[in-house]
PDB file of N, CA and C in Angstrom:
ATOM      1  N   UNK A   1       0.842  -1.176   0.000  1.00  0.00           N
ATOM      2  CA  UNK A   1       0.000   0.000   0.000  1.00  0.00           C
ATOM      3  C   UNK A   1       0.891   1.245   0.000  1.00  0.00           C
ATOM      4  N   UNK A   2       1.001   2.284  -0.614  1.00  0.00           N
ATOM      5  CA  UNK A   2       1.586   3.270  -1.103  1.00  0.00           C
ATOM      6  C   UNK A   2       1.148   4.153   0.643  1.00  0.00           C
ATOM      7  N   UNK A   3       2.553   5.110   0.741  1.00  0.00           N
ATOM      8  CA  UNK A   3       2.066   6.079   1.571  1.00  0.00           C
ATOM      9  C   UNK A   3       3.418   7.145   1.887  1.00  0.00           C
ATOM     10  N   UNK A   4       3.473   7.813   2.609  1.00  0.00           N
ATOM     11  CA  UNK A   4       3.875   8.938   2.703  1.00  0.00           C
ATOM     12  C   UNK A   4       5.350   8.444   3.371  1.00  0.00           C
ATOM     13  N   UNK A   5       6.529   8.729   3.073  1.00  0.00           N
ATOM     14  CA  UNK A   5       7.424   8.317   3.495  1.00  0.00           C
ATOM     15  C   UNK A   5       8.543   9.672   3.512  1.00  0.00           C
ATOM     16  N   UNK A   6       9.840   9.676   3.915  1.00  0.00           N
ATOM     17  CA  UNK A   6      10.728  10.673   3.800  1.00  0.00           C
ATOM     18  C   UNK A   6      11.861   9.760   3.359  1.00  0.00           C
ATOM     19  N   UNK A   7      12.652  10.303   2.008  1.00  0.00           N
ATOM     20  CA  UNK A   7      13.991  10.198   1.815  1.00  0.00           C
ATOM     21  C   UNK A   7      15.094  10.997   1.667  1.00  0.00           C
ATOM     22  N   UNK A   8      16.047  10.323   1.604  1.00  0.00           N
ATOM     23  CA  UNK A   8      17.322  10.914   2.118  1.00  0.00           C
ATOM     24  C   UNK A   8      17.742  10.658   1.170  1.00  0.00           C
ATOM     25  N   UNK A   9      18.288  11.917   0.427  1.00  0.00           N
ATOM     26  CA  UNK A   9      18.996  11.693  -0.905  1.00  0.00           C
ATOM     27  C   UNK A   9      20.741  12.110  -0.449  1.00  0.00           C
ATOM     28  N   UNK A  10      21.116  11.166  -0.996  1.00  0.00           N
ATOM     29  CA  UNK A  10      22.684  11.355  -0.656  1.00  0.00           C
ATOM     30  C   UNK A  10      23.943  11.194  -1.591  1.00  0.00           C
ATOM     31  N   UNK A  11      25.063  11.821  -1.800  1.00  0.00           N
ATOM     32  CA  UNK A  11      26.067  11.380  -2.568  1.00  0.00           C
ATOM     33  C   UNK A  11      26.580  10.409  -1.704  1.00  0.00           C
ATOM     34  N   UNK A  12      27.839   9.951  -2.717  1.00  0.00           N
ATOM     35  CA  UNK A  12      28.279   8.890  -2.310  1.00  0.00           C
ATOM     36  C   UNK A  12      29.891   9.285  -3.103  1.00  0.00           C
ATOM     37  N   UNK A  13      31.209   9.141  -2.050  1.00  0.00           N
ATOM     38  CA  UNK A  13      32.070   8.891  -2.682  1.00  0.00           C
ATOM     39  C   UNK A  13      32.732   8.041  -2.961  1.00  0.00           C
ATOM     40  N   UNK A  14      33.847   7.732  -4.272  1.00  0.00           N
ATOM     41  CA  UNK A  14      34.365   6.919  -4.669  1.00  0.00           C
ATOM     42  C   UNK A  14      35.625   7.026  -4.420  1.00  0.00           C
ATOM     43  N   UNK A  15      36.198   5.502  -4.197  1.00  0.00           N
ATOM     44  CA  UNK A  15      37.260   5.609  -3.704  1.00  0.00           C
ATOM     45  C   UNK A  15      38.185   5.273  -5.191  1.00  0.00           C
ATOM     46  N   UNK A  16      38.237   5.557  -6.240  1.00  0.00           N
ATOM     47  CA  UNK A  16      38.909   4.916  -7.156  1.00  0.00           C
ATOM     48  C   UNK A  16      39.726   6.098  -7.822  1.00  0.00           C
ATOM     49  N   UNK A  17      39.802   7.075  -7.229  1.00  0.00           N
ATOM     50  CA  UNK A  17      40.748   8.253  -7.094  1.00  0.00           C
ATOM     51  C   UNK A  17      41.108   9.005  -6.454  1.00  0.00           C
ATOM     52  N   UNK A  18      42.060   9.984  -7.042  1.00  0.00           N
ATOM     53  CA  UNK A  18      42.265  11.379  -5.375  1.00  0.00           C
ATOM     54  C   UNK A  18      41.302  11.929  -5.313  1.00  0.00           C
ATOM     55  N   UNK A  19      40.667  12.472  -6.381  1.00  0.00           N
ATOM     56  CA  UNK A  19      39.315  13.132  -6.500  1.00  0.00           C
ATOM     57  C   UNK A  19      38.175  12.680  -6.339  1.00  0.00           C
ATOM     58  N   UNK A  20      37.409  13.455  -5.611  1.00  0.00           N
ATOM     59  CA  UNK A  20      36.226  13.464  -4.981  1.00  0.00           C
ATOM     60  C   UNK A  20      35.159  13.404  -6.102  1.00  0.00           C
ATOM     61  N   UNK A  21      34.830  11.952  -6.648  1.00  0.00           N
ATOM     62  CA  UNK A  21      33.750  11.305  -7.389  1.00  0.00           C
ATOM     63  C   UNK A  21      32.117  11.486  -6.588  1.00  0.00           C
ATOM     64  N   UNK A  22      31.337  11.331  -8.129  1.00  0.00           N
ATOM     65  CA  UNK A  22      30.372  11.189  -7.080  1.00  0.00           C
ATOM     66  C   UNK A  22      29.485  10.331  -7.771  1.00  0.00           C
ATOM     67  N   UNK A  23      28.732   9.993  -6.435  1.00  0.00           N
ATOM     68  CA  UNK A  23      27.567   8.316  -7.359  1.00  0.00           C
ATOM     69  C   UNK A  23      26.312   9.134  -6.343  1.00  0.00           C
ATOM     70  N   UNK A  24      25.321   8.603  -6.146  1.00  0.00           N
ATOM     71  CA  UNK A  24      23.948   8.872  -5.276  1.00  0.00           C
ATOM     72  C   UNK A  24      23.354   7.525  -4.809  1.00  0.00           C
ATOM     73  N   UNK A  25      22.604   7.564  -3.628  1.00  0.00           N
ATOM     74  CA  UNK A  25      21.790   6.730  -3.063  1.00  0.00           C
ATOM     75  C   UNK A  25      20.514   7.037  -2.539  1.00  0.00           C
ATOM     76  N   UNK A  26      19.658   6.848  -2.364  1.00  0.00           N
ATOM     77  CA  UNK A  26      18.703   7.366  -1.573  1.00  0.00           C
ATOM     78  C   UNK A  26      18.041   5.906  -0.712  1.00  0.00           C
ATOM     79  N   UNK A  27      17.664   6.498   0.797  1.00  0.00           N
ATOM     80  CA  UNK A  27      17.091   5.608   1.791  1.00  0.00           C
ATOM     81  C   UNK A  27      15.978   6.387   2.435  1.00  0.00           C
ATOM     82  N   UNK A  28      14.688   5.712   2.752  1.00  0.00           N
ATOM     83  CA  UNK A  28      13.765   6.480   2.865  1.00  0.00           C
ATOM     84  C   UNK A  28      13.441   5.611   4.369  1.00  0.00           C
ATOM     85  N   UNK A  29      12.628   6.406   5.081  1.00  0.00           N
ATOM     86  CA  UNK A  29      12.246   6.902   6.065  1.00  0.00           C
ATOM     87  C   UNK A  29      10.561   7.096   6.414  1.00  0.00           C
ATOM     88  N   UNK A  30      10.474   6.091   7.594  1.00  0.00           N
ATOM     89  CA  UNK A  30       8.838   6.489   7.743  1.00  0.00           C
ATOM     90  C   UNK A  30       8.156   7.640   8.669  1.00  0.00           C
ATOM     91  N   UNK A  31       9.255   8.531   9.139  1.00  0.00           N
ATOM     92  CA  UNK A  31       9.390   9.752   9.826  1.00  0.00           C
ATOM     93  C   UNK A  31      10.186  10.728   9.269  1.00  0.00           C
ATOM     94  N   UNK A  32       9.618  11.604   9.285  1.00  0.00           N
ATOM     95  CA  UNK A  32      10.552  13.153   8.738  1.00  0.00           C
ATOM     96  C   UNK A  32      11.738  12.819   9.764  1.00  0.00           C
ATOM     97  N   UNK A  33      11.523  12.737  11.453  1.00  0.00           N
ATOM     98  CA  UNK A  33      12.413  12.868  12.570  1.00  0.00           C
ATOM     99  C   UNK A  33      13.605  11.670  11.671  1.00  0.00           C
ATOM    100  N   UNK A  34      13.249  10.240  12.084  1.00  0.00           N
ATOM    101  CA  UNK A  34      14.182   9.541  11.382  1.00  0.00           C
ATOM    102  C   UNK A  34      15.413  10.042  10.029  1.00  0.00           C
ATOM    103  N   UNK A  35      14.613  10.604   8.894  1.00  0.00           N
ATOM    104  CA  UNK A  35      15.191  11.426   8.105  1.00  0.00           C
ATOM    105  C   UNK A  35      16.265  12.140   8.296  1.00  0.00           C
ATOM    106  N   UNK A  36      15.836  13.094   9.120  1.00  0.00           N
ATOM    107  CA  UNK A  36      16.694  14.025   9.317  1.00  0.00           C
ATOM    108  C   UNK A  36      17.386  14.002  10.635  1.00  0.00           C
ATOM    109  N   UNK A  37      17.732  12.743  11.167  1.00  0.00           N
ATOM    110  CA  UNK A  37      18.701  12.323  12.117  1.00  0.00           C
ATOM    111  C   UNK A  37      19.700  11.457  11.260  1.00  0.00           C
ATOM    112  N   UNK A  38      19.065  10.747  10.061  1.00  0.00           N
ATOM    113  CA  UNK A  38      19.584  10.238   9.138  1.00  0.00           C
ATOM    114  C   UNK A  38      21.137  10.993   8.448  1.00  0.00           C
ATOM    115  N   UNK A  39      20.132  11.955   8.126  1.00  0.00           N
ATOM    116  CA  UNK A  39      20.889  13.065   7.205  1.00  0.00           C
ATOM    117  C   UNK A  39      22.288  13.669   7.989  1.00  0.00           C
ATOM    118  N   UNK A  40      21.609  14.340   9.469  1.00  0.00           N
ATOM    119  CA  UNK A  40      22.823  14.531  10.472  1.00  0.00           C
ATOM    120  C   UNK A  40      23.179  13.847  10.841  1.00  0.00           C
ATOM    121  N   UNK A  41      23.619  12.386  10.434  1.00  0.00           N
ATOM    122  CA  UNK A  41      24.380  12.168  11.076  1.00  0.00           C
ATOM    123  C   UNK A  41      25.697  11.800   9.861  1.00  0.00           C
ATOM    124  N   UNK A  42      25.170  11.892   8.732  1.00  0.00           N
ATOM    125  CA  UNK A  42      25.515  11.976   7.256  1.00  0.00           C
ATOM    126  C   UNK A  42      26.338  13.536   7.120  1.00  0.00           C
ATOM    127  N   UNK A  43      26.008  14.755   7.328  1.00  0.00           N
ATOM    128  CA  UNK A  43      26.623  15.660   7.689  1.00  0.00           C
ATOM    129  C   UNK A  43      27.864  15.207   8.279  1.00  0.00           C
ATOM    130  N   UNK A  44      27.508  14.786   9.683  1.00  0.00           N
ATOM    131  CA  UNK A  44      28.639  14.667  10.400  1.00  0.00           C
ATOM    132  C   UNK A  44      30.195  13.541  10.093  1.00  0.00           C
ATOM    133  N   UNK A  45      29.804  12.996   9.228  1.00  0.00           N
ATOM    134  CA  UNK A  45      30.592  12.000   8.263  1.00  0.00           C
ATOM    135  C   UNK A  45      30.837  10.848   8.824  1.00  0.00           C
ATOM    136  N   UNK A  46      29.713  10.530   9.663  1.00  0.00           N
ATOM    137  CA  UNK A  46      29.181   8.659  10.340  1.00  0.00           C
ATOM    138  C   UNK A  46      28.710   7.858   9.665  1.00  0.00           C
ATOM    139  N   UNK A  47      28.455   7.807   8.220  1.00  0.00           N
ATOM    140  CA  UNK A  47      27.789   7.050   7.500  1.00  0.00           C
ATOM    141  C   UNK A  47      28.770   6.768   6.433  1.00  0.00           C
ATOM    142  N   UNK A  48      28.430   5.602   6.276  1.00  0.00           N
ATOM    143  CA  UNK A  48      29.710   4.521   5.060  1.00  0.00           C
ATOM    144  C   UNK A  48      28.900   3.657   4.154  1.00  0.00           C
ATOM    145  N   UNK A  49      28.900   3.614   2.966  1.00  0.00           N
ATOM    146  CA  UNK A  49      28.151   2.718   2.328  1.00  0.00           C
ATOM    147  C   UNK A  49      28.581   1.583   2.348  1.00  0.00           C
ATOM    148  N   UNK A  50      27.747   0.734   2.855  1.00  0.00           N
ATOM    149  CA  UNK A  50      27.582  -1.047   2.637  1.00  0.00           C
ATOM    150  C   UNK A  50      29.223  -1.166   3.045  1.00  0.00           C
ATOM    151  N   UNK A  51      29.734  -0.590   3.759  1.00  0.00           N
ATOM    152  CA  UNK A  51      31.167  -1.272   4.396  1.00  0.00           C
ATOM    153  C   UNK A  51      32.229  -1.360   3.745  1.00  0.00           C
ATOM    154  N   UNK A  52      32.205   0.312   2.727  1.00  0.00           N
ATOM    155  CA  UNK A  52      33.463   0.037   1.525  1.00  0.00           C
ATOM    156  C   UNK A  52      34.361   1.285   2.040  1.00  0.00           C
ATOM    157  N   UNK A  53      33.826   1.485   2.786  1.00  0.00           N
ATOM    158  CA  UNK A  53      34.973   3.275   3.337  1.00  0.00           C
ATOM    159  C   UNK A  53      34.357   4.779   2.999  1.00  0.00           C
ATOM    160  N   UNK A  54      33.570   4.061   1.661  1.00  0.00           N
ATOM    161  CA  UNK A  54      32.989   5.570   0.757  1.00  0.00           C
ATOM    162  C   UNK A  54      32.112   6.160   2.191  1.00  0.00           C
ATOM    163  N   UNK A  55      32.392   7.592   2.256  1.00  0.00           N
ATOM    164  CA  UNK A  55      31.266   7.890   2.879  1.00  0.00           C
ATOM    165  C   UNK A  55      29.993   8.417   2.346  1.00  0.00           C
ATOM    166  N   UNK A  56      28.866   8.877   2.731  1.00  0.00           N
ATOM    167  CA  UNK A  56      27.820   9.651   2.053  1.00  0.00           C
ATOM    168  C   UNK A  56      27.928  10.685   2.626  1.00  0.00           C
ATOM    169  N   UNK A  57      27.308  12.111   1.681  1.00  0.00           N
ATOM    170  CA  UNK A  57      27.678  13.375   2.203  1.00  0.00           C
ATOM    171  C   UNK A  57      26.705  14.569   1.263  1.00  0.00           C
ATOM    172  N   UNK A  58      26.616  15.623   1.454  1.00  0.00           N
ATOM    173  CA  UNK A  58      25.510  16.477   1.324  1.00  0.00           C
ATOM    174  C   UNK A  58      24.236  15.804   1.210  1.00  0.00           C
ATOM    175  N   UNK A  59      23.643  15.437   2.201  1.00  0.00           N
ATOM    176  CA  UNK A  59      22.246  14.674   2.003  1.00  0.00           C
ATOM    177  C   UNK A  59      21.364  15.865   2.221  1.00  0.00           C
ATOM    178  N   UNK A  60      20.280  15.137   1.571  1.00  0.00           N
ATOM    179  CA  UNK A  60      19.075  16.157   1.570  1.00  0.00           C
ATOM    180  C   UNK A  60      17.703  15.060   1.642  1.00  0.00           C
ATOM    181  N   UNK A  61      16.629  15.980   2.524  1.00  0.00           N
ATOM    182  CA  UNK A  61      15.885  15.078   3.316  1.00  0.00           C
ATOM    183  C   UNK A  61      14.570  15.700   2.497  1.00  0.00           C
ATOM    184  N   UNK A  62      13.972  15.033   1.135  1.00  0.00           N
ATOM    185  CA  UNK A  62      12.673  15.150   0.691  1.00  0.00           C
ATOM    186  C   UNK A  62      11.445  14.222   1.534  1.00  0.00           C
ATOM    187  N   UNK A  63      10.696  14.946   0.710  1.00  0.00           N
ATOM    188  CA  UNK A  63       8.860  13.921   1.157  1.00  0.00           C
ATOM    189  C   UNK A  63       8.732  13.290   0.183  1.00  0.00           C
ATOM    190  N   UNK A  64       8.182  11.637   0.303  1.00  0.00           N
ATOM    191  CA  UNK A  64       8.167  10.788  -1.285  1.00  0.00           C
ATOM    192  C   UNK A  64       6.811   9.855  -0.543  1.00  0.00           C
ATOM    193  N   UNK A  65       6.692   9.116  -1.549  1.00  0.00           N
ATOM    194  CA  UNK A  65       5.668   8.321  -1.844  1.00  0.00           C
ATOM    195  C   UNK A  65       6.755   6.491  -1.548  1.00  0.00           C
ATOM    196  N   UNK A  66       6.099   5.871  -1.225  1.00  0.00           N
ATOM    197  CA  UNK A  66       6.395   4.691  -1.091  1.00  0.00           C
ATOM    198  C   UNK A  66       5.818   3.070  -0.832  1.00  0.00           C
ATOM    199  N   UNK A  67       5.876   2.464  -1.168  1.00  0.00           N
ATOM    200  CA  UNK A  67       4.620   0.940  -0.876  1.00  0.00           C
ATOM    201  C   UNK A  67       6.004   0.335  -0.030  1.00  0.00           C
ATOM    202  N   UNK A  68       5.096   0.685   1.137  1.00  0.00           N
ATOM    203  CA  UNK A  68       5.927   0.120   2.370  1.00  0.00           C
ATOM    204  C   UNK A  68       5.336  -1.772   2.796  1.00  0.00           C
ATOM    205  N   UNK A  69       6.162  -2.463   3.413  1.00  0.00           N
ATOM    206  CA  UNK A  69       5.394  -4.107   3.444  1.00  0.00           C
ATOM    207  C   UNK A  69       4.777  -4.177   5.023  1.00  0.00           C
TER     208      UNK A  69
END
């Protein structure tokens, strides 16, 4: 059933140079609050994708639609 959710849109860097690459992810959220504790803590540079070192960074916390289970 479709409903109101919050995501977190985020870069993602790559480690396959000196330079600061960029890829995106987004993870959504069944609370704005969740979201945007999400996000800060993504700011704060605590978040690592799937356990490769990359961190995620300028996130931004939209309103979306989602079919949650």
């Amino acid at each position: 059933m479709p409903g109101l959710c919050w995501a977190v849109d985020a870069k993602v860097e790559t480690s396959s140079s000196r330079q600061l690459h960029e890829g995106s992810i987004v993870r959504y959220w069944q609370t704005r609050s969740e979201a945007e504790a999400d996000a800060a803590s993504i700011a704060q540079g605590g978040e690592f994708y799937k356990d490769t070192g990359r961190r995620y960074f300028d996130a931004v916390v939209t309103e979306a639609e989602a079919y949650w289970e």
